[in-house]
C-alpha atoms as a PDB file:
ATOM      1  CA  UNK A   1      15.621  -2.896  26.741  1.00  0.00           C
ATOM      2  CA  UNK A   2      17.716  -3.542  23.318  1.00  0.00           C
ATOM      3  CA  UNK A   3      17.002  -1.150  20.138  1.00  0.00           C
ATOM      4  CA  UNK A   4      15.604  -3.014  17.386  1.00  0.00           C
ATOM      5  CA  UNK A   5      18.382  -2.602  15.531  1.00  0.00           C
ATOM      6  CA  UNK A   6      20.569  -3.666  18.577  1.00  0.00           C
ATOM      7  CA  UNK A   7      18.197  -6.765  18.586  1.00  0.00           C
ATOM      8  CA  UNK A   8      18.599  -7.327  14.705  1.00  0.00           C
ATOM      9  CA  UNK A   9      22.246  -7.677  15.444  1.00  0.00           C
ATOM     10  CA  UNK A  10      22.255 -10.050  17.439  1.00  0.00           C
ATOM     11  CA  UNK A  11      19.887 -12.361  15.529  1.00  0.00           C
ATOM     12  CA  UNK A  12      22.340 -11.974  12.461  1.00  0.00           C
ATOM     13  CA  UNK A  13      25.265 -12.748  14.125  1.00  0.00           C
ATOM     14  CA  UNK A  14      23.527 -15.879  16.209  1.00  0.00           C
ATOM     15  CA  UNK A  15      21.511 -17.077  13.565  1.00  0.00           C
ATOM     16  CA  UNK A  16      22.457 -20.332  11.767  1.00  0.00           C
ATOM     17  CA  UNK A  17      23.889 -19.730   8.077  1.00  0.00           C
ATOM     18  CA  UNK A  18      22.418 -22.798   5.617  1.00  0.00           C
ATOM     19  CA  UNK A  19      24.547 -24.247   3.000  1.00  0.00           C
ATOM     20  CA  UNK A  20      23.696 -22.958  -0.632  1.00  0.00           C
ATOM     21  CA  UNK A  21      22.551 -25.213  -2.961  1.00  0.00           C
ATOM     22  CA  UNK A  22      20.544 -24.763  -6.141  1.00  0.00           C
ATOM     23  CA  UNK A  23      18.303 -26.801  -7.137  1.00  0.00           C
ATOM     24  CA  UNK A  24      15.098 -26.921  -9.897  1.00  0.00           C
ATOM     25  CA  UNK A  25      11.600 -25.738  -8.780  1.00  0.00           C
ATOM     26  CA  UNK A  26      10.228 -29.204  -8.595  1.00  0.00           C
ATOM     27  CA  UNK A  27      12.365 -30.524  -6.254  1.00  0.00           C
ATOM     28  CA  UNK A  28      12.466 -27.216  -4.034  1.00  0.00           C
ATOM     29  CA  UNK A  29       9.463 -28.856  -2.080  1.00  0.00           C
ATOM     30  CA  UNK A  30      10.575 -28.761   1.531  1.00  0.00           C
ATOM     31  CA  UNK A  31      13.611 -26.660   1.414  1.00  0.00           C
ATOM     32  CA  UNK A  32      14.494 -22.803   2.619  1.00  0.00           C
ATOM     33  CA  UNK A  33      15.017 -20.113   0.167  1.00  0.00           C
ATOM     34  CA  UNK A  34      18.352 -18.596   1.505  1.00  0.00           C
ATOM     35  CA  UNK A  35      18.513 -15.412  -0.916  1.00  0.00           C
ATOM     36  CA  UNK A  36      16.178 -12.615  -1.564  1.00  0.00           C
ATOM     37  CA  UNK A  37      13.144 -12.794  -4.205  1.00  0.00           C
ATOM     38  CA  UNK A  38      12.950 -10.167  -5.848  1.00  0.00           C
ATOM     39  CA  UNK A  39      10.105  -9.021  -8.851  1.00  0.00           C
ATOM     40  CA  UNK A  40      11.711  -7.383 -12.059  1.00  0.00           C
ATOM     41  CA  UNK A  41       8.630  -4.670 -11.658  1.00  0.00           C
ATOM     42  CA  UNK A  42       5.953  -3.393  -9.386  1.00  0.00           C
ATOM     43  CA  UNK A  43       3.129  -5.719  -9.461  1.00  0.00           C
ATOM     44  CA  UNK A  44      -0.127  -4.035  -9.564  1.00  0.00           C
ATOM     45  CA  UNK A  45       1.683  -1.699 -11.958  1.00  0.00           C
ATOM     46  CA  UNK A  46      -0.050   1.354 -10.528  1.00  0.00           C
ATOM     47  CA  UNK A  47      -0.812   2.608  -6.997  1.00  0.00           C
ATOM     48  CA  UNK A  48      -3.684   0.529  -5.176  1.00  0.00           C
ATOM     49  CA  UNK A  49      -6.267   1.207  -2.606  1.00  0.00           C
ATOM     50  CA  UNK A  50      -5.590  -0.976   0.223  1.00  0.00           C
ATOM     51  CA  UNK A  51      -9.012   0.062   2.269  1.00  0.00           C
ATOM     52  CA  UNK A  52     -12.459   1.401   1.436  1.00  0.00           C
ATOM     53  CA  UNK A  53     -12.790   5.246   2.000  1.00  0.00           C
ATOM     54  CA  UNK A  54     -12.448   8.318   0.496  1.00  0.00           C
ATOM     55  CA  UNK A  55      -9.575   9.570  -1.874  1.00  0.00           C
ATOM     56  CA  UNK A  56      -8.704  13.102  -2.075  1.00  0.00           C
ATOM     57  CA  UNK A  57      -5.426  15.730  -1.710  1.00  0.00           C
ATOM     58  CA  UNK A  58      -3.980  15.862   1.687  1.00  0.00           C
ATOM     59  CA  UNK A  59      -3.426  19.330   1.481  1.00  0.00           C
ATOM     60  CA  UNK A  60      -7.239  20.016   1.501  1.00  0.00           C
ATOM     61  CA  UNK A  61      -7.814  18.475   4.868  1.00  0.00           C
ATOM     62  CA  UNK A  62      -4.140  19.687   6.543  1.00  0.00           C
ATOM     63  CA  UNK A  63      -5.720  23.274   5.446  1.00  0.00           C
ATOM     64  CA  UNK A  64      -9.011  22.106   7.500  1.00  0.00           C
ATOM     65  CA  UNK A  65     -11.598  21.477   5.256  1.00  0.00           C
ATOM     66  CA  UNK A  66     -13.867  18.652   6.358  1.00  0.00           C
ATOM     67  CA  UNK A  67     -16.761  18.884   3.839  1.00  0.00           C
ATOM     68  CA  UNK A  68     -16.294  17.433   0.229  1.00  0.00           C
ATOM     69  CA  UNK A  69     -17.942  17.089  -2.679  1.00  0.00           C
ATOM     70  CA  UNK A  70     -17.960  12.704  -3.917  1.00  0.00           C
ATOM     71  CA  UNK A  71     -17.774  13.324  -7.425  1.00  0.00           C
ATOM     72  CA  UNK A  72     -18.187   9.134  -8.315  1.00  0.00           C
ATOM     73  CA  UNK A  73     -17.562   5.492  -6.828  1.00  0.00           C
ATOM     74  CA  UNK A  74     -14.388   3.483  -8.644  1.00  0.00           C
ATOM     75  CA  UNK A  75     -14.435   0.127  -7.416  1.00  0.00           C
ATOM     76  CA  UNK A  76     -11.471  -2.422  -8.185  1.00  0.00           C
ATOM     77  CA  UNK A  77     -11.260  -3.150 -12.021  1.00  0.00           C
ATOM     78  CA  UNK A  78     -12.402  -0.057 -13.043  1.00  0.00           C
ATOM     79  CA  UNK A  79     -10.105   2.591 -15.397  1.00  0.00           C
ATOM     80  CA  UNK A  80      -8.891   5.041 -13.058  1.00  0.00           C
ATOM     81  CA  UNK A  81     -10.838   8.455 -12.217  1.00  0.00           C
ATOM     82  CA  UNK A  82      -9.152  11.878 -12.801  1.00  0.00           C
ATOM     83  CA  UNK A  83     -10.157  14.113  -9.450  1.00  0.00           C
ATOM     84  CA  UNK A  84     -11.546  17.062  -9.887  1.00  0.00           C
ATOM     85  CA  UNK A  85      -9.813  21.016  -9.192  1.00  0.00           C
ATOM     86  CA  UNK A  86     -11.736  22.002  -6.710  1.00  0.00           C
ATOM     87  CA  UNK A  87      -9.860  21.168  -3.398  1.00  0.00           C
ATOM     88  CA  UNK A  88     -13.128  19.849  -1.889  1.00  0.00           C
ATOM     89  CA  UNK A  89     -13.420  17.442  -4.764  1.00  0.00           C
ATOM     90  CA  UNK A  90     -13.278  13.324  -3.428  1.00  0.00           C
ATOM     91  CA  UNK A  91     -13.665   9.765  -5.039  1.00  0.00           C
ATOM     92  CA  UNK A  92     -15.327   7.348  -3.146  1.00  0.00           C
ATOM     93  CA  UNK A  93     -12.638   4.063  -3.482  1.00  0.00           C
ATOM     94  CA  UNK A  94     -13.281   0.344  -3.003  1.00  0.00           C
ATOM     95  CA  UNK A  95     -10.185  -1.477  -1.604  1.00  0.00           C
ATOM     96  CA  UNK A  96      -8.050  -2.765  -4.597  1.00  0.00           C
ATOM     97  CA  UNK A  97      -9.085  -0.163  -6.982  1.00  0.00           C
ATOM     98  CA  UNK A  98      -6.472   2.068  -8.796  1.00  0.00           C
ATOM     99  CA  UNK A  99      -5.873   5.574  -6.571  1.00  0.00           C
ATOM    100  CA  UNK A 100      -7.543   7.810  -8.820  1.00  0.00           C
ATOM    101  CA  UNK A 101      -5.347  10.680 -10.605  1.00  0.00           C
ATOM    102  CA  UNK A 102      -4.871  13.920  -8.380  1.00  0.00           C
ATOM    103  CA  UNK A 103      -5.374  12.098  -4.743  1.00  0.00           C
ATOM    104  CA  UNK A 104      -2.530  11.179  -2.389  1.00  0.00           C
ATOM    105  CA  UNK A 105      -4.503  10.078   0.147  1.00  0.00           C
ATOM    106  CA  UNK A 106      -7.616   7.569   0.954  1.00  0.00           C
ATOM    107  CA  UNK A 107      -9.933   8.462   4.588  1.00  0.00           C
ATOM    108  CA  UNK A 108     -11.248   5.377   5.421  1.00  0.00           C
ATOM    109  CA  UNK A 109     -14.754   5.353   6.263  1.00  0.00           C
ATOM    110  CA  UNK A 110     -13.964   4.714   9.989  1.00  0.00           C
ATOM    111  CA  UNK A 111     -11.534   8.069  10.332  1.00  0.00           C
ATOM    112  CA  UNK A 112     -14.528   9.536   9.055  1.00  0.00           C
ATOM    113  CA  UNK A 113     -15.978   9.380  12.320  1.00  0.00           C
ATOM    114  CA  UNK A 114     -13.400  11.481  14.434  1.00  0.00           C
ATOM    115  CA  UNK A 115     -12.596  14.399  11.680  1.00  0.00           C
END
């Protein structure tokens, strides 16, 4: 078996280079995009919740706490939440709202199962 970078190789140097040509938007229907796209900033502009769960430090539940206190719900669209001090202190977090200030991490309700 081939590394994956062994196997990236050998698709680059096998693969089939396409002529350049530019061209405007309208008529791009049908073609392949040879170069990289690229966004000029981060688009949502702040970090996201990608899954429904529970956000809160880390560091509380590498150091082995496994009981927290929810201190509110912040679904998508709402301003972001500020977490609390206490190190037991969690936001409940719908998927696609903003990670609320103070977390670095979101337990999805299904991990909740096996802590």
């Amino acid at each position: 078996m081939i590394t994956p970078a062994e196997a990236e190789r050998l698709i680059l140097e096998n693969m089939v280079r396409f002529h350049r040509e530019d061209c405007p938007l309208l008529a791009a229907h049908r073609r392949v995009l040879r170069g990289e796209v690229r966004a000029d900033r981060d688009l949502p502009p702040f970090d996201r919740v990608t899954m429904d769960g529970y956000a809160m430090r880390a560091a509380s539940l590498a150091e082995g706490t496994r009981t927290f206190t929810v201190e509110g719900v912040q679904a998508a669209g709402m301003r972001a939440f500020k977490l609390g001090a206490d190190p037991e202190s969690a936001i409940e977090v719908m998927t696609g709202a903003v990670l609320p200030e103070g977390a670095d991490s979101v337990v999805p309700y299904l991990a909740l199962i096996y802590i």
